[in-house]
C-alpha atoms as a PDB file:
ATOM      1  CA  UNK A   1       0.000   0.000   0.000  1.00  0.00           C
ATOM      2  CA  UNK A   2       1.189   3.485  -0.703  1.00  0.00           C
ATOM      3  CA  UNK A   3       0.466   5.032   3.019  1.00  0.00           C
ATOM      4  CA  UNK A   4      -0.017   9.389   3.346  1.00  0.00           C
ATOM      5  CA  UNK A   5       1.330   9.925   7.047  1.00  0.00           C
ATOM      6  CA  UNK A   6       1.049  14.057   7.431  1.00  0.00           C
ATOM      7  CA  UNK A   7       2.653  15.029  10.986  1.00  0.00           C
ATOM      8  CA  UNK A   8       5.411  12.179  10.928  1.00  0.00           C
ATOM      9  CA  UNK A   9       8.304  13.810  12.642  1.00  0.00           C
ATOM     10  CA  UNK A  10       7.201  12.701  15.661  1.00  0.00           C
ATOM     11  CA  UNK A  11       4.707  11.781  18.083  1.00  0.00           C
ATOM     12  CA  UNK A  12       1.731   9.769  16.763  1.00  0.00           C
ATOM     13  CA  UNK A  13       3.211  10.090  13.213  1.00  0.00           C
ATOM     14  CA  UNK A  14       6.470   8.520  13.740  1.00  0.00           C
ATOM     15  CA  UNK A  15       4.554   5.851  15.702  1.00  0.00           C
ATOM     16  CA  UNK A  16       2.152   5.632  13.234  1.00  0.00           C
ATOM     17  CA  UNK A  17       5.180   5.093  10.503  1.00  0.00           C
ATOM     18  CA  UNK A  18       7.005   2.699  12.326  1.00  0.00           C
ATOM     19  CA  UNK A  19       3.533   0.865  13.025  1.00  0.00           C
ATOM     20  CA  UNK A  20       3.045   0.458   9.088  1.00  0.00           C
ATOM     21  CA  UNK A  21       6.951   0.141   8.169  1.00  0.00           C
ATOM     22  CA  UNK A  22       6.273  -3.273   6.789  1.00  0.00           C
ATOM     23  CA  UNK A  23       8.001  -4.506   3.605  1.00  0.00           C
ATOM     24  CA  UNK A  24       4.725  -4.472   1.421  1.00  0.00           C
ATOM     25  CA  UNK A  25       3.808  -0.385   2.092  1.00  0.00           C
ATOM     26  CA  UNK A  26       5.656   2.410   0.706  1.00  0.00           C
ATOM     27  CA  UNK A  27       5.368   5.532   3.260  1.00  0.00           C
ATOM     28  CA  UNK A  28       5.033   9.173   2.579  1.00  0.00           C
ATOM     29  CA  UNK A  29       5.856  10.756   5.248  1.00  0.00           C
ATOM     30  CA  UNK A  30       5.491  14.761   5.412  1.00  0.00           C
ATOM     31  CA  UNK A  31       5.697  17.274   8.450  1.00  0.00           C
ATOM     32  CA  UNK A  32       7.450  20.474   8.421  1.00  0.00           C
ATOM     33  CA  UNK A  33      10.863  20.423   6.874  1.00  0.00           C
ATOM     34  CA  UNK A  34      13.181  18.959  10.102  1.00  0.00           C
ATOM     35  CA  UNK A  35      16.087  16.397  11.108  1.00  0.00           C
ATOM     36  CA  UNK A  36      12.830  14.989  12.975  1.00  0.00           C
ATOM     37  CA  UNK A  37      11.307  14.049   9.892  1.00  0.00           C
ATOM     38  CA  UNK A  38      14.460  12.159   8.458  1.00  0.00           C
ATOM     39  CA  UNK A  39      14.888  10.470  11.610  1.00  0.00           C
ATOM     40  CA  UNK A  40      11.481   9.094  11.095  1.00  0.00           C
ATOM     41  CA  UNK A  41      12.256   7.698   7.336  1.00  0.00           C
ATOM     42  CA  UNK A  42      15.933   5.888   8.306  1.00  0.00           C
ATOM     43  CA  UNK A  43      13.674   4.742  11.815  1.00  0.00           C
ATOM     44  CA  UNK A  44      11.251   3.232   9.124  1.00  0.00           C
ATOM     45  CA  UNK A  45      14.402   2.057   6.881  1.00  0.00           C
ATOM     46  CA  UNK A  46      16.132   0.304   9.315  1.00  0.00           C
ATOM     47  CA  UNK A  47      13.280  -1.672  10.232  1.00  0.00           C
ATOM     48  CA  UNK A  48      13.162  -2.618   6.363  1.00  0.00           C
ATOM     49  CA  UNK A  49      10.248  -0.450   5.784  1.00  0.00           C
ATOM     50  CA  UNK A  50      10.247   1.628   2.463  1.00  0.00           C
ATOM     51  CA  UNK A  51       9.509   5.620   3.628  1.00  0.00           C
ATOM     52  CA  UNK A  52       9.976   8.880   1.356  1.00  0.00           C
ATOM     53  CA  UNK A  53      10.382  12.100   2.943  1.00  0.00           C
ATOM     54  CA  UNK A  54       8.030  14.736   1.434  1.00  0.00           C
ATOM     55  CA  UNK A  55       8.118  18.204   3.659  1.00  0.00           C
ATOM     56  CA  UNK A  56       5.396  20.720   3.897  1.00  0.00           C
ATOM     57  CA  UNK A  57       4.147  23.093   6.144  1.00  0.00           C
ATOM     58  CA  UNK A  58       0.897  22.586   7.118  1.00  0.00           C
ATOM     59  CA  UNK A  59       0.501  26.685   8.276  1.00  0.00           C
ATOM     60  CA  UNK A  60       0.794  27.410   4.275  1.00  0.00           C
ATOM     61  CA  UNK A  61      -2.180  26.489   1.982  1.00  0.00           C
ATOM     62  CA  UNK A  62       0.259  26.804  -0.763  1.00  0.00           C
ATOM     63  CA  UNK A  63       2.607  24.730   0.617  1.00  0.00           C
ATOM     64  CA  UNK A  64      -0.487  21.985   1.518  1.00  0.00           C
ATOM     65  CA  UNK A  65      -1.572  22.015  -2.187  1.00  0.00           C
ATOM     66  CA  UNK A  66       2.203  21.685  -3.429  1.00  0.00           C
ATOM     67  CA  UNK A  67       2.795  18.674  -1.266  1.00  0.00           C
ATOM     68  CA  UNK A  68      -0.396  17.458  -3.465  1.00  0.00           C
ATOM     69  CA  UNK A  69       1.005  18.406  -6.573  1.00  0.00           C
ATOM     70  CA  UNK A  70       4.439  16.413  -5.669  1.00  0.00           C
ATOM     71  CA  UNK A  71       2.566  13.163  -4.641  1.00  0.00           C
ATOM     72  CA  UNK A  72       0.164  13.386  -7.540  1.00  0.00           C
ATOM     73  CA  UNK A  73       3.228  13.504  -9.747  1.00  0.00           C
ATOM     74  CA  UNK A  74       5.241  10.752  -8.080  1.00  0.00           C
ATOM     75  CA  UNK A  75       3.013   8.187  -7.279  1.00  0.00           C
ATOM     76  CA  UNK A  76       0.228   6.046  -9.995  1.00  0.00           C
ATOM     77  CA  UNK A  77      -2.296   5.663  -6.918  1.00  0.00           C
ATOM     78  CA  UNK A  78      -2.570   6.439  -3.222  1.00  0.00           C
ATOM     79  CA  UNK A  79      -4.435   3.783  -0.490  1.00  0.00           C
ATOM     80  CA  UNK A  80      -4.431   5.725   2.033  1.00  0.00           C
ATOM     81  CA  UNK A  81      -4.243   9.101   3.777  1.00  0.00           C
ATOM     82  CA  UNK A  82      -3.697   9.360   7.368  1.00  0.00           C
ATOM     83  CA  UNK A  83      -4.855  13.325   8.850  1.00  0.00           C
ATOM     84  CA  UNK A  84      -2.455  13.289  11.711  1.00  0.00           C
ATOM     85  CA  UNK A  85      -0.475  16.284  12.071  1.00  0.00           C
ATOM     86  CA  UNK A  86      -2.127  18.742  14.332  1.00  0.00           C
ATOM     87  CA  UNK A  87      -1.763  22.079  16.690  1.00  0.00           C
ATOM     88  CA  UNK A  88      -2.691  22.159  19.999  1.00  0.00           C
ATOM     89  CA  UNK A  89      -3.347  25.584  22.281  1.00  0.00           C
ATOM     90  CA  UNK A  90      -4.091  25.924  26.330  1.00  0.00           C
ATOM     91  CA  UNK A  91      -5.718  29.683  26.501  1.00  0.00           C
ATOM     92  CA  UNK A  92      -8.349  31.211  27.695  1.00  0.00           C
ATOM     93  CA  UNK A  93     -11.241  32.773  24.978  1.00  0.00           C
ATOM     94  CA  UNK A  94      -8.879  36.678  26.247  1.00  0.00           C
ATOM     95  CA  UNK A  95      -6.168  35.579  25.354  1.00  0.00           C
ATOM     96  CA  UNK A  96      -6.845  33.696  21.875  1.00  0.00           C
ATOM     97  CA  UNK A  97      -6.351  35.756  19.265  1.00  0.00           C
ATOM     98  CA  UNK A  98      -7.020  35.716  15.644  1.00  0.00           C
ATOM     99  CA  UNK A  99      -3.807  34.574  14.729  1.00  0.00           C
ATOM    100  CA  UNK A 100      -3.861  31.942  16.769  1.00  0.00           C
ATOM    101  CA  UNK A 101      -7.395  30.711  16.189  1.00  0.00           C
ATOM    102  CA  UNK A 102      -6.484  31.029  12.196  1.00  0.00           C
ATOM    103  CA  UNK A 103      -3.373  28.506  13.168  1.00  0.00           C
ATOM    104  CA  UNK A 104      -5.648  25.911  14.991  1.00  0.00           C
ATOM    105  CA  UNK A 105      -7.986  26.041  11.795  1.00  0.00           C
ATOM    106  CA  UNK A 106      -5.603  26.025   9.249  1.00  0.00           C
ATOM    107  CA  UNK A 107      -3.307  23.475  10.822  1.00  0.00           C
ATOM    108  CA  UNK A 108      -6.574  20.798  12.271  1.00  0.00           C
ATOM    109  CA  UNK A 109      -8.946  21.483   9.954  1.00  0.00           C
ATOM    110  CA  UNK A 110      -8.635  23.525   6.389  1.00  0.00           C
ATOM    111  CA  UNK A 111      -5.569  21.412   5.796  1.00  0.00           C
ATOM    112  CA  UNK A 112      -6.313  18.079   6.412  1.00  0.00           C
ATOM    113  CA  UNK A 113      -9.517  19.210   3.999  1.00  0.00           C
ATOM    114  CA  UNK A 114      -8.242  20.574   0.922  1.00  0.00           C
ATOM    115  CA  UNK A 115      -4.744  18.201   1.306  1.00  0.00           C
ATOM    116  CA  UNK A 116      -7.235  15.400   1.307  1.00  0.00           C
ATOM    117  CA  UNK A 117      -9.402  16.884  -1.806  1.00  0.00           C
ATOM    118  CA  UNK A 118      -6.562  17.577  -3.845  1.00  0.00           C
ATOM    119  CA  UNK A 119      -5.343  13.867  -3.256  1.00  0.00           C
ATOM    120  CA  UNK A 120      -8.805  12.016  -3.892  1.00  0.00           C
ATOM    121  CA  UNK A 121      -8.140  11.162  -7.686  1.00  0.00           C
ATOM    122  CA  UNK A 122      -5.051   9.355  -6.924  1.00  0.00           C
ATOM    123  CA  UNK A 123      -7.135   7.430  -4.172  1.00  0.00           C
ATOM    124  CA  UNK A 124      -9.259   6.493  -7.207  1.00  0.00           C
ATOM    125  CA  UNK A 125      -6.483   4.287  -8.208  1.00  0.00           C
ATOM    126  CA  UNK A 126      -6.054   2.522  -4.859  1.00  0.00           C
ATOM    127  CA  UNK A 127      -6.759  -0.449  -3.634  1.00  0.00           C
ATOM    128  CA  UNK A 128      -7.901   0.469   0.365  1.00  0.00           C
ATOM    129  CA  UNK A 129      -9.687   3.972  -0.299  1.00  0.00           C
ATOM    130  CA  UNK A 130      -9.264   4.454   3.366  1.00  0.00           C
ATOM    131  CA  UNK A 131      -8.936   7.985   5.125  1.00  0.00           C
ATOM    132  CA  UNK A 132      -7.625   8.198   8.743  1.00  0.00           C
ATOM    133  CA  UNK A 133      -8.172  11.572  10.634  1.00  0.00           C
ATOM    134  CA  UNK A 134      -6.586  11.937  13.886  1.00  0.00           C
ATOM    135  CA  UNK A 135      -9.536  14.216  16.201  1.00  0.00           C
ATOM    136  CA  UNK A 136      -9.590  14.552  19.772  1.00  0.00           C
ATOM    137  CA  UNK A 137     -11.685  13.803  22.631  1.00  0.00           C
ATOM    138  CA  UNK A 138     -12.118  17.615  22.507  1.00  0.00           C
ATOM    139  CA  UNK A 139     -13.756  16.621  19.071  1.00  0.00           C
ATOM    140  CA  UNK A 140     -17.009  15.974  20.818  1.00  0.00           C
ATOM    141  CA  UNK A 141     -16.628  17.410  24.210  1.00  0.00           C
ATOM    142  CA  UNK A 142     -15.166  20.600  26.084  1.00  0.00           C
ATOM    143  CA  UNK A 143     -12.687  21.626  28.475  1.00  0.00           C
ATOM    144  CA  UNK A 144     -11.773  24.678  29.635  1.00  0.00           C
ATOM    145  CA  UNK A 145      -9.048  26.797  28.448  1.00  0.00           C
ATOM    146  CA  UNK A 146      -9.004  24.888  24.729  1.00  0.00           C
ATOM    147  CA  UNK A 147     -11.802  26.739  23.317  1.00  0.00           C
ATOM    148  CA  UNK A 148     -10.099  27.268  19.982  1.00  0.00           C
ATOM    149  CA  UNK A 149      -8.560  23.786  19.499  1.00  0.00           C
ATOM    150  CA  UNK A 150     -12.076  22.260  20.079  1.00  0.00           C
ATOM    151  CA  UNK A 151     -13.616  24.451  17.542  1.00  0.00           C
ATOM    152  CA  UNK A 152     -10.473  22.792  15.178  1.00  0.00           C
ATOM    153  CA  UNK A 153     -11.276  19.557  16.102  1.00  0.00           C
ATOM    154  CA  UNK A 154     -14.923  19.495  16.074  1.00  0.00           C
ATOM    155  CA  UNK A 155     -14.441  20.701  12.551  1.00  0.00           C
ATOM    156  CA  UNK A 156     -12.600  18.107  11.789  1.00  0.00           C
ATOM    157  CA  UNK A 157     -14.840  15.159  13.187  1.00  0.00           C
ATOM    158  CA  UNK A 158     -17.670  16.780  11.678  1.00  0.00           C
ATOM    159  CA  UNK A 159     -16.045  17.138   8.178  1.00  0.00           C
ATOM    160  CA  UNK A 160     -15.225  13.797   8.499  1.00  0.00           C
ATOM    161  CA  UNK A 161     -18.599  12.386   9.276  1.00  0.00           C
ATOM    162  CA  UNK A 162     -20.170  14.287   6.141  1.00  0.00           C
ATOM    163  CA  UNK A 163     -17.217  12.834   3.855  1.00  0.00           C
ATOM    164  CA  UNK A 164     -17.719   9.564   4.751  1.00  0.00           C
ATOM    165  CA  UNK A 165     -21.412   9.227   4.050  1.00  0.00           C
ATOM    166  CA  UNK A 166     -20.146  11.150   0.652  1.00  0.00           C
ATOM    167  CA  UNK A 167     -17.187   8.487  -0.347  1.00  0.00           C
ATOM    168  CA  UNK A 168     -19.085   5.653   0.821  1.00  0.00           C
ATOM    169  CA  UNK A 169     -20.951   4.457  -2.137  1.00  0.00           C
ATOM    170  CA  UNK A 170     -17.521   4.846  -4.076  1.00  0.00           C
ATOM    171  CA  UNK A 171     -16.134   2.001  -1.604  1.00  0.00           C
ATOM    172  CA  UNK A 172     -13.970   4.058   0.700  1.00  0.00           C
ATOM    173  CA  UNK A 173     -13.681   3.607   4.650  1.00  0.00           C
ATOM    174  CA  UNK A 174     -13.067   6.600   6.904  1.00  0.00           C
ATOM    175  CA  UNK A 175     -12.122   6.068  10.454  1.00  0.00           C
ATOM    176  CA  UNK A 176     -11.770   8.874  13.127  1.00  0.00           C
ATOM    177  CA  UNK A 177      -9.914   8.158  16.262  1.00  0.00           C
ATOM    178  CA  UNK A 178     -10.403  11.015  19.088  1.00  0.00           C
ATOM    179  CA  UNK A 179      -7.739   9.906  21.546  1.00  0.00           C
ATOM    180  CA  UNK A 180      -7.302  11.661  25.418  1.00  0.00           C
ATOM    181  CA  UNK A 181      -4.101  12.807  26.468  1.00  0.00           C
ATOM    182  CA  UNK A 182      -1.228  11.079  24.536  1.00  0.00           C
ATOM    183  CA  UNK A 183       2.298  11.770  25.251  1.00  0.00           C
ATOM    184  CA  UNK A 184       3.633  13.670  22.975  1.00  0.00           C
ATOM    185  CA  UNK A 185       5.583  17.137  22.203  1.00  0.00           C
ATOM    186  CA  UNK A 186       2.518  19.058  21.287  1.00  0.00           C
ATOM    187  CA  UNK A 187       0.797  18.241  24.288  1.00  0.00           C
ATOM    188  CA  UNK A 188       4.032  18.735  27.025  1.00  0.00           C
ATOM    189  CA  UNK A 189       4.921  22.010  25.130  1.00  0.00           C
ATOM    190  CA  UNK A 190       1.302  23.155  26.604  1.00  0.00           C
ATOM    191  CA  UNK A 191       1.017  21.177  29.365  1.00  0.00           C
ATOM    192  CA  UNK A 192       4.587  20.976  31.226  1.00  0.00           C
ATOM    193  CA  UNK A 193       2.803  19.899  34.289  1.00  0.00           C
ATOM    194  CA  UNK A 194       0.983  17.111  33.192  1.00  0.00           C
ATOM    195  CA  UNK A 195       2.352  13.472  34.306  1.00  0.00           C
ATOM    196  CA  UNK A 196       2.997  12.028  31.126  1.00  0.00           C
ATOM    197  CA  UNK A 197       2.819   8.516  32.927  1.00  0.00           C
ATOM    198  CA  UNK A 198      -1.062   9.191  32.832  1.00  0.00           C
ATOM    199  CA  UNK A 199      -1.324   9.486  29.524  1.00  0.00           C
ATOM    200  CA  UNK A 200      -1.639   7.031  26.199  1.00  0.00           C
ATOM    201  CA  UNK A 201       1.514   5.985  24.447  1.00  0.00           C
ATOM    202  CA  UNK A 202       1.541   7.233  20.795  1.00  0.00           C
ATOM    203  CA  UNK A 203       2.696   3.529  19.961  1.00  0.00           C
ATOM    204  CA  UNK A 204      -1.105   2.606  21.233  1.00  0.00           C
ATOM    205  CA  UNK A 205      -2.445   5.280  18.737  1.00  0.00           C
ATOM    206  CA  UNK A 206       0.058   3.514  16.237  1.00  0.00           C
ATOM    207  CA  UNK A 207      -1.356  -0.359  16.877  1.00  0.00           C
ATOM    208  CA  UNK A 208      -4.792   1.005  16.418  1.00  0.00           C
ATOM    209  CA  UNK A 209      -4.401   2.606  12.761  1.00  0.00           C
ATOM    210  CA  UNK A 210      -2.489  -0.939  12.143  1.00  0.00           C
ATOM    211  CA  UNK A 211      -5.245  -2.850  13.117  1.00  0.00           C
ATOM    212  CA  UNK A 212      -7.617  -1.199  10.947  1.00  0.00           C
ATOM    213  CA  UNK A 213      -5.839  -1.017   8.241  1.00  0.00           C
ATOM    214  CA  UNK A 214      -6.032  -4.413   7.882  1.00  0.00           C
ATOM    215  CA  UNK A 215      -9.691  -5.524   8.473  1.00  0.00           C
ATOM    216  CA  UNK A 216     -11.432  -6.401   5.632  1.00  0.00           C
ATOM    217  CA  UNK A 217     -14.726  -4.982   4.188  1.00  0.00           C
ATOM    218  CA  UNK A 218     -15.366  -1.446   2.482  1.00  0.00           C
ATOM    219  CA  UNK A 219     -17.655   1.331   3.238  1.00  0.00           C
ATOM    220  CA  UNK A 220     -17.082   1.466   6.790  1.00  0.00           C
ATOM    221  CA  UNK A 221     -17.691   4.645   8.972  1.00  0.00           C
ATOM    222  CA  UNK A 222     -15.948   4.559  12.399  1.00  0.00           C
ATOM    223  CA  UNK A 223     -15.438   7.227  15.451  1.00  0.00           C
ATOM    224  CA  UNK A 224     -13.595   5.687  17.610  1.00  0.00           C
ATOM    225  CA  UNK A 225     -12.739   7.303  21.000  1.00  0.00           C
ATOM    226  CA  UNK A 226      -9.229   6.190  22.666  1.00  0.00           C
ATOM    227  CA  UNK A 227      -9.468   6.954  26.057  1.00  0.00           C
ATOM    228  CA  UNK A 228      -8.887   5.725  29.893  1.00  0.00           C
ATOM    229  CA  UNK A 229     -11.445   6.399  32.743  1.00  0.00           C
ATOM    230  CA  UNK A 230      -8.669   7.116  34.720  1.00  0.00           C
ATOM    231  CA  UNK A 231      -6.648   9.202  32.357  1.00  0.00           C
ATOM    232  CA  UNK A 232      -6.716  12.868  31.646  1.00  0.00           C
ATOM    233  CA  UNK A 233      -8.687  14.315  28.771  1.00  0.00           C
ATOM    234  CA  UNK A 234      -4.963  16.402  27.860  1.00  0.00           C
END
């Protein structure tokens, strides 16, 4: 399978990548332009995985669309897309600003969208037609002092559930996983208090994408929520 991974310098993407590394899959693997993002591929190499390093930034529509144009030139067809990379803010409503609202947006929602529009004929020509978008908990629900990255994320879950009652006659599958706290960068660099032994593993995130990537069956709409009783929400 030819395998989108957007956000793979780290975190759930490079868990993600190393999840699907397998001989069979080629991965394209795109996050801003970083040694993060190379350590990823030769991580994926190593294991005998075959990964190709396409950088974007995810701020710039015109850099979204070009990452389009790239894969649309290098590749006959496209399986799958996986919607990871993401932007997180802790603020309160006074001190969220435009420009930082615009970020969430562009960065959770707008690209994923128009990255994943841009990319649908080449899905045409695969043989999964299957769309993973990384949400939130906060894609459904609300906590206070994230007011702007729930409005991103419930964006993004809604979007999703429209496009996959859209695709679904054309036999693609669309899975949405809204994972709590996972232990990442994003979510330390905004929560430097948090114990990060009481959050998810972004290798868990990882074994779940695996696992449906390789059930059977098409035109299957799933929102799945990853998340511990006894775990914080971020």
């Amino acid at each position: 399978m030819n395998i989108l991974i957007t956000g793979a310098s780290r975190g759930i993407g490079r868990a993600t990548a190393l999840a699907l590394g397998l001989r069979e899959n080629t991965l394209i693997l795109s996050s801003r332009p970083s040694p993060s993002l190379d350590e990823t591929a030769d991580l994926v190499r190593r294991a005998g995985g075959d990964a190709r390093v396409y950088p974007a930034d995810f701020e710039d529509m015109d850099s979204v669309l070009s990452l389009a144009e790239r894969i649309n030139r290098d590749f006959s067809r496209l399986d799958v897309i996986i919607n990871n990379a993401g932007q997180a803010l802790s603020a309160s409503v006074e001190e969220t600003g435009i420009e930082e609202w615009d970020r969430l947006m562009m960065i959770n929602a707008r690209a994923p969208y128009f990255l994943t529009r841009a990319l649908l004929p080449l899905m045409e020509r695969g043989d999964r037609k299957t769309i993973v978008n990384i949400a939130s908990v906060v894609g459904h629900e609300g906590y206070p002092l994230q007011s702007a990255y729930t409005a991103s994320k419930h964006a993004l879950t809604g979007w999703s559930k429209s496009l996959a009652r859209e695709l679904q006659a054309r036999g693609y599958r669309l899975h949405v996983l809204s994972p709590g706290g996972v232990a990442t960068d994003m979510v330390t660099g905004v929560r430097p208090d948090i114990d990060t032994d009481q959050l998810i593993r972004p290798e868990e995130i990882g074994e779940w994408i695996r696992f449906l990537l390789t059930r059977s069956g098409r035109g299957m709409v799933d929102h799945i929520n990853i998340r511990r009783e006894s775990r914080t929400p971020w």
